[in-house]
Protein backbone atom coordinates (compact mmCIF):
# COMPACT_ATOMS: atom_id res chain seq x y z
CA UNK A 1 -93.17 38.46 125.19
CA UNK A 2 -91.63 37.34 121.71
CA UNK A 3 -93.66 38.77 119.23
CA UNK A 4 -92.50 35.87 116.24
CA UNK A 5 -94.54 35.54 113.60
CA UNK A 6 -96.41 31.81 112.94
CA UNK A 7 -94.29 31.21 110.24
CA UNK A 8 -90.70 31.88 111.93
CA UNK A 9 -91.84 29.66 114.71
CA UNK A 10 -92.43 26.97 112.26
CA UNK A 11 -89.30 27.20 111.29
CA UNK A 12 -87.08 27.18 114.10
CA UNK A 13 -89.29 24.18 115.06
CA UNK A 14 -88.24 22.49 112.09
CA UNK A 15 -84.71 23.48 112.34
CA UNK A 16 -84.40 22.36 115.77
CA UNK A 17 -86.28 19.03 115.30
CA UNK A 18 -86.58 16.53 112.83
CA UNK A 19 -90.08 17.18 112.27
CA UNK A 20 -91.29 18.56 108.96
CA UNK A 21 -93.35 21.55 108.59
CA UNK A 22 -96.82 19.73 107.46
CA UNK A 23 -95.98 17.34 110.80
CA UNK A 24 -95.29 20.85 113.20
CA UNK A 25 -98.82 22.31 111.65
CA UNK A 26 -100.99 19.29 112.20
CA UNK A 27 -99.32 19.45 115.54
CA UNK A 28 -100.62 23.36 116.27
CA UNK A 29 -104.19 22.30 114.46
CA UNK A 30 -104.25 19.49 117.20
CA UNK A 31 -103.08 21.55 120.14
CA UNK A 32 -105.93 24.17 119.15
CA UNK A 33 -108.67 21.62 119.28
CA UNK A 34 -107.71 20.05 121.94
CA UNK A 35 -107.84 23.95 123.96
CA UNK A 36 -111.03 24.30 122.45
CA UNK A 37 -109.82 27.05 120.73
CA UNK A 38 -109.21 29.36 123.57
CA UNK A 39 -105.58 30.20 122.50
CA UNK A 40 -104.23 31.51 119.34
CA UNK A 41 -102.78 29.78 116.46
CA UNK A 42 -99.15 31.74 117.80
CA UNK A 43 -99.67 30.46 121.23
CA UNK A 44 -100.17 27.21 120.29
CA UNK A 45 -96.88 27.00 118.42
CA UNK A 46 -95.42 28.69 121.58
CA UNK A 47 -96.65 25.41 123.39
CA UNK A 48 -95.62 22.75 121.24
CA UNK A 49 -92.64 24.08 120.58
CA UNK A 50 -91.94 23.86 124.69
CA UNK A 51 -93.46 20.67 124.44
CA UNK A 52 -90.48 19.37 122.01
CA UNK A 53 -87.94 21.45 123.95
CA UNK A 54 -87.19 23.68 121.45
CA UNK A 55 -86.61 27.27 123.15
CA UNK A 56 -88.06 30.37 121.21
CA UNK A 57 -86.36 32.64 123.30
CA UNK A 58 -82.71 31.47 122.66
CA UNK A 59 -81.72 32.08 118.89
CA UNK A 60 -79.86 28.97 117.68
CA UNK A 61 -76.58 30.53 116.86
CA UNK A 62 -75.70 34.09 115.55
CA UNK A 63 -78.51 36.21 114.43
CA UNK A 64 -78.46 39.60 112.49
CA UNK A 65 -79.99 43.04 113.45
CA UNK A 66 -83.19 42.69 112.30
CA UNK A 67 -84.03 39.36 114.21
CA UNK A 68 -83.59 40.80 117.50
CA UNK A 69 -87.23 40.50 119.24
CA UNK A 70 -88.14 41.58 122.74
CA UNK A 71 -87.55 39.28 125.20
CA UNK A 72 -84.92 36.84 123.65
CA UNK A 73 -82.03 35.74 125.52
CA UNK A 74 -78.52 34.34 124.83
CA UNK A 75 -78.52 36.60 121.93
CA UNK A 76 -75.17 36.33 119.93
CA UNK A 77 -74.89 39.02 117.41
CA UNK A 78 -71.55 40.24 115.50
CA UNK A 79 -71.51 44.14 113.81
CA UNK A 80 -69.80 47.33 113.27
CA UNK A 81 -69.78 49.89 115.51
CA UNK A 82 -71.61 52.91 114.21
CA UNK A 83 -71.54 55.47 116.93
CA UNK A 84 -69.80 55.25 120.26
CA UNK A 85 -71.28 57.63 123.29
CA UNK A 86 -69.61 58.43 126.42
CA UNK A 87 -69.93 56.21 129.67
CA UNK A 88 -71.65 57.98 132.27
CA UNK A 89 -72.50 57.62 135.63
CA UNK A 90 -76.03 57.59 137.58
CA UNK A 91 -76.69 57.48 140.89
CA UNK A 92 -80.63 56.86 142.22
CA UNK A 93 -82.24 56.04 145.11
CA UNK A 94 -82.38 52.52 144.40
CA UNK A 95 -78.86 51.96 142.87
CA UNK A 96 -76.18 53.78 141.40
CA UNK A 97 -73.31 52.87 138.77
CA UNK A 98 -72.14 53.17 135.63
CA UNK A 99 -73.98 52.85 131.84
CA UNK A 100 -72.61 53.37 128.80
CA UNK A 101 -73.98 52.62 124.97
CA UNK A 102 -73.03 52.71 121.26
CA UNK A 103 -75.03 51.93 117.86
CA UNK A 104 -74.04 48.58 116.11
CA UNK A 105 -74.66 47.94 112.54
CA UNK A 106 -75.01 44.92 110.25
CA UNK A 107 -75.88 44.53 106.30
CA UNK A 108 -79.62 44.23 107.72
CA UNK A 109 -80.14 47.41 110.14
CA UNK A 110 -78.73 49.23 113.57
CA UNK A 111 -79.86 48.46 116.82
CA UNK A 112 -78.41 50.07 120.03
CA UNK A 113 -75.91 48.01 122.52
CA UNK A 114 -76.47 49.23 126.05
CA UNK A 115 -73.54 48.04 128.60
CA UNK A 116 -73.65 48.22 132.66
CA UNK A 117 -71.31 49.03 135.34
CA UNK A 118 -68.05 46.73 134.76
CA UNK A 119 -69.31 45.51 131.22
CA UNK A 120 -68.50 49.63 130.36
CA UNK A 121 -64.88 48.66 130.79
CA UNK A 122 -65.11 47.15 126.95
CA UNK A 123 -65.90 50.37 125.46
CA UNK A 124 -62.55 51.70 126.52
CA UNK A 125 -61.04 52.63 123.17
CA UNK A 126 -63.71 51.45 121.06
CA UNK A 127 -63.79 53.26 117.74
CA UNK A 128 -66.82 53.89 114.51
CA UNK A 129 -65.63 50.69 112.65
CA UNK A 130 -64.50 48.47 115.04
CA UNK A 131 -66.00 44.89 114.25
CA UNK A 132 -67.75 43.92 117.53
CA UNK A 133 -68.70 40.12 118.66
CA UNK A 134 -70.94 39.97 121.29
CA UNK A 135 -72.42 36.97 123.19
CA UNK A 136 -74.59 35.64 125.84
CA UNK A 137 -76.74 39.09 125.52
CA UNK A 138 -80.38 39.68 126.28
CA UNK A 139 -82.78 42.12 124.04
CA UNK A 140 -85.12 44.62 126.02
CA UNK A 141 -87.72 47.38 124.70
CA UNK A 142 -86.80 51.01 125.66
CA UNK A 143 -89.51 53.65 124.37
CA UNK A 144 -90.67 51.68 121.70
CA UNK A 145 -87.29 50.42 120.51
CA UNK A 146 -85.68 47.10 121.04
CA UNK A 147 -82.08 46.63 122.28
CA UNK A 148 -79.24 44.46 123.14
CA UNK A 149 -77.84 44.46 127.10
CA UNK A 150 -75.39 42.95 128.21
CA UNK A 151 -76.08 40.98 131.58
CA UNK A 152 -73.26 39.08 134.00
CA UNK A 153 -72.69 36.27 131.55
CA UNK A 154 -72.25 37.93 128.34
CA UNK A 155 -69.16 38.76 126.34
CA UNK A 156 -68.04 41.38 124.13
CA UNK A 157 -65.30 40.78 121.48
CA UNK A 158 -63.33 44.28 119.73
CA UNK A 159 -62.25 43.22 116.51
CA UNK A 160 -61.85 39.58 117.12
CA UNK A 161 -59.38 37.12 114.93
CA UNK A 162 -60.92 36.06 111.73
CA UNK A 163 -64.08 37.65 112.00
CA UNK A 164 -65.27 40.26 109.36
CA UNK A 165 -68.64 42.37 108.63
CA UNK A 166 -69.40 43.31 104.87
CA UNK A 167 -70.86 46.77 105.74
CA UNK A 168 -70.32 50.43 104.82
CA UNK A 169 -71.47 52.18 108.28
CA UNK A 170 -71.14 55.49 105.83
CA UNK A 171 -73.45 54.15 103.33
CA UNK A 172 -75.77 52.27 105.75
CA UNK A 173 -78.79 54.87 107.12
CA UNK A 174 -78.72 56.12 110.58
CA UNK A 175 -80.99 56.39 112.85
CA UNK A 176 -83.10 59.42 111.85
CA UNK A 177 -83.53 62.12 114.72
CA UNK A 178 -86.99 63.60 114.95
CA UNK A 179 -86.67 67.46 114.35
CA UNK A 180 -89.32 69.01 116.98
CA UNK A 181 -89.93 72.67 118.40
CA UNK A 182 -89.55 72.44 122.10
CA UNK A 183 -92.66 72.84 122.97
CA UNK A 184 -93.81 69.46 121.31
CA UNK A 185 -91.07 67.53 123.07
CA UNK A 186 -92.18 64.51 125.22
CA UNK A 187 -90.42 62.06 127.77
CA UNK A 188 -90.89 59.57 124.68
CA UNK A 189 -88.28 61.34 122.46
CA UNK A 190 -85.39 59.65 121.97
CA UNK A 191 -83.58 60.56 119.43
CA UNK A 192 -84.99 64.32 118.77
CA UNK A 193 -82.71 67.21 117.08
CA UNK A 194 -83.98 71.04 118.45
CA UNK A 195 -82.72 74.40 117.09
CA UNK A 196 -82.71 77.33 119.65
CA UNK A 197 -81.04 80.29 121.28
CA UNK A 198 -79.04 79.85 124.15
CA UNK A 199 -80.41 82.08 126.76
CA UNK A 200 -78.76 81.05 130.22
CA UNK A 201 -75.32 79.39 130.85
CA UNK A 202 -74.14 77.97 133.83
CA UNK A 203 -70.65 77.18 134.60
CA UNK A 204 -69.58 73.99 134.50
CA UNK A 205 -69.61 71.13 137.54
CA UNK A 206 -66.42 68.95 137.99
CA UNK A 207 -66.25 65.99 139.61
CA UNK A 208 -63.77 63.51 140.62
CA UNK A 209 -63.83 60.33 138.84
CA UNK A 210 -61.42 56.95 139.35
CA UNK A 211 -58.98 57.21 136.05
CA UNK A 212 -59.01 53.06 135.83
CA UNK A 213 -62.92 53.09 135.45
CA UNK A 214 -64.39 56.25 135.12
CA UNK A 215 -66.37 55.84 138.20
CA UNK A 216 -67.07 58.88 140.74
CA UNK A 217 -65.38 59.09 144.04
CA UNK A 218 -65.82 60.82 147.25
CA UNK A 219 -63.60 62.92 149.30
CA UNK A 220 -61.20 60.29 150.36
CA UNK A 221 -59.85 59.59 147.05
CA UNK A 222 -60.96 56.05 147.36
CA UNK A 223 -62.45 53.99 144.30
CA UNK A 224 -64.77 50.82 145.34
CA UNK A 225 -62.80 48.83 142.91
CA UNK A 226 -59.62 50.18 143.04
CA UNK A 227 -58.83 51.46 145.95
CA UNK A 228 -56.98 54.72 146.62
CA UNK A 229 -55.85 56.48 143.49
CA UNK A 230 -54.79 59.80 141.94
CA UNK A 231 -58.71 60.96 140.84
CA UNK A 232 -59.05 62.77 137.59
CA UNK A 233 -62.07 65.05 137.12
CA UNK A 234 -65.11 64.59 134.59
CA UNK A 235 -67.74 67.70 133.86
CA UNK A 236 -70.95 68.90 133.52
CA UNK A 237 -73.10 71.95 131.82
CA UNK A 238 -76.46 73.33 132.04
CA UNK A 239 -77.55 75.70 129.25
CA UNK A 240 -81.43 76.99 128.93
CA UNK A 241 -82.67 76.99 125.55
CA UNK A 242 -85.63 78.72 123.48
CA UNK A 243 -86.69 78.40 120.30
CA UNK A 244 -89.66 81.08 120.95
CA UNK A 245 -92.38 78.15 121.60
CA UNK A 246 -90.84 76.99 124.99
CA UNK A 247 -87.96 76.98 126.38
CA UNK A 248 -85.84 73.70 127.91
CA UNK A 249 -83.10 72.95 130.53
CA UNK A 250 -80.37 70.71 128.18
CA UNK A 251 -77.44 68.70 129.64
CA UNK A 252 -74.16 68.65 128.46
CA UNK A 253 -71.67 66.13 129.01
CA UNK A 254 -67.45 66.22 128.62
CA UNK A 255 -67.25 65.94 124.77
CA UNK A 256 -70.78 67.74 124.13
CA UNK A 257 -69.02 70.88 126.76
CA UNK A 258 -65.68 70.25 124.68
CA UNK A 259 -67.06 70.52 121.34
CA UNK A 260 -69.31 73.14 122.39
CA UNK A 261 -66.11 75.74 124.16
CA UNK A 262 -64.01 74.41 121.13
CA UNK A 263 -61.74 73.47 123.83
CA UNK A 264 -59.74 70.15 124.67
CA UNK A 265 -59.56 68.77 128.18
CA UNK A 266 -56.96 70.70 129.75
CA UNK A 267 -58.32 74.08 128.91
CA UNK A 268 -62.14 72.85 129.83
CA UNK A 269 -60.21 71.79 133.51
CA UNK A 270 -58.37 75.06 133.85
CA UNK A 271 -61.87 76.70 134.60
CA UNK A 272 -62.13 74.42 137.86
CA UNK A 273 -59.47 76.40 139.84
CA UNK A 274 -59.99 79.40 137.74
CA UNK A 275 -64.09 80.00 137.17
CA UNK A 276 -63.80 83.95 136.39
CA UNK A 277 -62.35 83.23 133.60
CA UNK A 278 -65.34 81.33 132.43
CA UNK A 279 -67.33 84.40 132.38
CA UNK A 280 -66.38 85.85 128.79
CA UNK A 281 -67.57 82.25 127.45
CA UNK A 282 -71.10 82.81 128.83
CA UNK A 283 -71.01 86.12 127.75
CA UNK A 284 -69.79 84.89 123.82
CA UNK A 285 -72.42 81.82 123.95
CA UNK A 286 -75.44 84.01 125.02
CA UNK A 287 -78.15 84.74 122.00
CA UNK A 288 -76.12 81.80 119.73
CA UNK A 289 -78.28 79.46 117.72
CA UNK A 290 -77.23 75.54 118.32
CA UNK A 291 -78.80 72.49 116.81
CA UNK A 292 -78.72 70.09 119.33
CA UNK A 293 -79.56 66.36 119.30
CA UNK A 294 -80.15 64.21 122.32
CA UNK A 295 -82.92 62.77 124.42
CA UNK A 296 -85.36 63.98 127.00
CA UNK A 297 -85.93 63.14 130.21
CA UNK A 298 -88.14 63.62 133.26
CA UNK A 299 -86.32 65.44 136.04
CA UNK A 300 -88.36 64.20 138.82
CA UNK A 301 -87.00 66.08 141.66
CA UNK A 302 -88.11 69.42 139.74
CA UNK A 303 -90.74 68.17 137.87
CA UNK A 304 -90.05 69.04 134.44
CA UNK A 305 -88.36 67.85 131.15
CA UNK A 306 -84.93 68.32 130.13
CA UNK A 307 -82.96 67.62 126.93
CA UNK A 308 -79.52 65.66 127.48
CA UNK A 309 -77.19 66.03 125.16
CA UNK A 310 -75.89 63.35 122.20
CA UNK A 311 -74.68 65.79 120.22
CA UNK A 312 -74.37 69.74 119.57
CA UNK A 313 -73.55 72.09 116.56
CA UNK A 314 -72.98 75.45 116.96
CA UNK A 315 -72.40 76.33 113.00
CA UNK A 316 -76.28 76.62 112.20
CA UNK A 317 -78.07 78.06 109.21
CA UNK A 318 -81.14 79.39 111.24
CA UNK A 319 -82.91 79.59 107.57
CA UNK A 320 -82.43 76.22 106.71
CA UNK A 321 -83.25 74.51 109.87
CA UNK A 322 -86.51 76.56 110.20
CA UNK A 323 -87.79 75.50 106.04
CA UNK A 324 -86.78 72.37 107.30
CA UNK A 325 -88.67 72.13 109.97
CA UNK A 326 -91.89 73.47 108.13
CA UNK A 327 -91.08 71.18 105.62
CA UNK A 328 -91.51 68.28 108.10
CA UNK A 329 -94.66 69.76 109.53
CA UNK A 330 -95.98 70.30 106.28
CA UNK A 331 -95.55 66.19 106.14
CA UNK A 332 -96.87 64.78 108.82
CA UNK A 333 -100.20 67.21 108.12
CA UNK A 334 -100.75 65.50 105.05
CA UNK A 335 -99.60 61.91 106.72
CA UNK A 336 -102.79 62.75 109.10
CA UNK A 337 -105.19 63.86 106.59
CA UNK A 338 -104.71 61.09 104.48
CA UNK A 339 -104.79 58.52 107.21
CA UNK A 340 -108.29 60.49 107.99
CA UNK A 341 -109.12 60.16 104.37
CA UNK A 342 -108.59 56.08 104.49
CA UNK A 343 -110.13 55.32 107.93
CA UNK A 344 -113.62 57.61 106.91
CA UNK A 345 -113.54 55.03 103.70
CA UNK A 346 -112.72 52.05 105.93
CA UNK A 347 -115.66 53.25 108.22
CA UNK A 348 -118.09 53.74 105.68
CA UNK A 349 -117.23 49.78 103.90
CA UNK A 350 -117.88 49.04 108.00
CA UNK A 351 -121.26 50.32 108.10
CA UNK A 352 -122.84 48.38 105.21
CA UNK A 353 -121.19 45.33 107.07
CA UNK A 354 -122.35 45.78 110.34
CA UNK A 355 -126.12 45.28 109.45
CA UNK A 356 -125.30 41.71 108.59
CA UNK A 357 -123.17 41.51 112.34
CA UNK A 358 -125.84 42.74 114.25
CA UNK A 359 -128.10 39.94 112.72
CA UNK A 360 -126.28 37.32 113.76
CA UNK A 361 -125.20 38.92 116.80
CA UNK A 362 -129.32 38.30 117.82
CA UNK A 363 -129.11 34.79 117.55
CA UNK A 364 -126.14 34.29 120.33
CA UNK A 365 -127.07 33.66 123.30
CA UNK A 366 -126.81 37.37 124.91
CA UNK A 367 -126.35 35.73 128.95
CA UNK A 368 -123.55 33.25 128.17
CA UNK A 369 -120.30 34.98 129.51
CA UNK A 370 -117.12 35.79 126.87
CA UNK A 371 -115.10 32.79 127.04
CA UNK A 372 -111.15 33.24 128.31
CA UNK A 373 -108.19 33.33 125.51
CA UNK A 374 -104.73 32.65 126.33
CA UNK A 375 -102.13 34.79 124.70
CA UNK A 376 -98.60 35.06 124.26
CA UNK A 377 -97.76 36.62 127.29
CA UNK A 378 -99.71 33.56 129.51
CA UNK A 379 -97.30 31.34 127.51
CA UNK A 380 -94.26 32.92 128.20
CA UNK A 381 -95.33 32.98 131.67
CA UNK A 382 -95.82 29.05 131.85
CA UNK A 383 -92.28 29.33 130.41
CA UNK A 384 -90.63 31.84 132.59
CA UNK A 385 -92.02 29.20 135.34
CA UNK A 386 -90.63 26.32 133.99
């Protein structure tokens, strides 16, 4: 569903047609009477926009951060890349391939670019800064945020000829992580930043990957788009964490177990013929405090949450991060109370008015059934069908 509001509909209407705005409203007024009312003033623009072919769900050239909407397709959108992440593999029961993701940033906000299988091959070599160009994309809600994918059609452009973006990525804000005890951590959290003790290490996993495009092999040394190759190896790390309220299972991944070890790539690979030698590490990182900043996620074969790594800092003031973390709780206590505070008002205002409600609410007749309403989603569902 698009969630536009009445007046941006209006607008694209009028920018798409020659119709003024007076002409498209008469034509919504019109299209509400003649439903009787049973649809809202939005899903009536929905329809007569359809009606004179205009399409909601395709932007009408470029559009900036802060217009992506769930739902829209053919989204062309040009930014800086904030933040680059690693591409990683997956591999589930219904399909398995690669997915990889960075943060892209215009004057008007940062929304998060999320490419699949071959599409990863564009992130090789992309860099914070880069000027990105990227057509023919879709926009999806994850968790409660909206993003840009990239499907089979779309294209994405690294630093293209003659296109700039006026933007500081330094001076624009980031995407605030949610500081949280472990214990309050849900499969909703995103973007969360936890401070704990290390309390169990594991040594690290290695597996062999193809070296063209970073996707895992099997024994036979045989890539399903390249064929046979030389494989190189990628890693993983398991860590157990506590922070005295829980304690969590968190994921590392090759630069996370890198900047972790303070070690490069050769050194981290040396451990795969040689995994004694690992044993003074776990021994050094036991009883450390790290800050570390990632997602969570349901492990479903075990049934429990885990944190997967973004990001992890091992030089932590324990003192700061803990008056920081009251300081936050301290917040949101007063955020509640006062929300508590305005709704008791609200519902007292609602009480005097609801005498008057029940009144007329006497003279309906009480065995007539509600009427239907269309809403947004029926319309994009007439839409979808067209």
């Amino acid at each position: 569903m698009l969630n536009l509001p009445i007046e941006d509909i209006i607008q694209k209407i009028t920018e798409a047609t020659d119709k003024s705005a007076d002409d498209v409203k008469q034509q919504i007024k019109q299209k509400l009477d003649e439903l009787s009312g049973l649809i809202s003033e939005a899903g009536a623009a929905h329809i007569v926009a359809n009606e004179l072919g205009v399409k909601l769900m395709e932007p009408q050239g470029p559009i900036t951060v802060d217009k992506v909407l769930q739902g829209m397709r053919n989204i062309d959108i040009v930014g800086k890349a904030r933040q680059v992440y690693e591409v990683r593999e997956f591999n589930t029961e219904k399909r398995s391939g690669k997915v990889g993701n960075f943060l892209l940033t215009d004057k008007t906000g940062t929304t998060r670019v999320v490419l699949w299988n071959d599409h990863t091959e564009c992130m090789e070599g992309l860099e914070p800064g880069d000027v990105v160009k990227i057509t023919g994309a879709y926009a999806r809600e994850n968790n409660g945020r909206v993003e840009v994918h990239l499907g089979r059609e779309s294209k994405l452009y690294r630093n293209p000829e003659g296109v700039t973006v006026d933007v500081d990525i330094d001076a624009t804000p980031a995407q605030t992580a949610t500081k949280k005890k472990i214990v309050e951590l849900t499969e909703q959290d995103q973007n969360v930043t936890v401070t704990a003790t290390i309390v169990q290490v594991f040594n690290p996993r290695f597996f062999a990957v193809c070296p063209k495009c970073n996707a895992r092999i099997g024994e036979d040394s045989t890539c399903a788009t390249h064929g046979n190759i030389e494989p190189t190896y990628n890693y993983v790390m398991n860590l157990y964490l506590d922070d005295s309220s829980d304690n969590i299972r968190c994921v590392l991944w090759r630069e996370q177990i890198e900047r972790l070890l303070g070690k490069d790539r050769e050194a981290v690979l040396a451990f795969k013929e040689a995994p004694a030698a690992f044993e003074e590490y776990k021994t050094d990182l036991l009883g450390r405090i790290v800050k570390v900043r990632g997602r969570v996620k349901q492990n479903e074969a075990f049934g429990r949450l885990e944190l997967v790594a973004y990001d992890i800092d091992k030089e932590v003031d324990p003192e700061k991060e803990v008056a920081e973390l009251r300081h936050q709780e301290k917040k949101q206590r007063s955020e509640v109370v006062e929300k508590e505070t305005v709704n008791a008002t609200v519902d007292d205002d609602d009480k005097a008015e609801s005498v008057t409600a029940k009144q007329e609410t006497t003279l309906k007749d009480k065995s007539s059934p509600e009427e239907e309403v269309f809403t947004l989603d029926d319309v994009e569902d007439l839409e979808e069908l067209d």
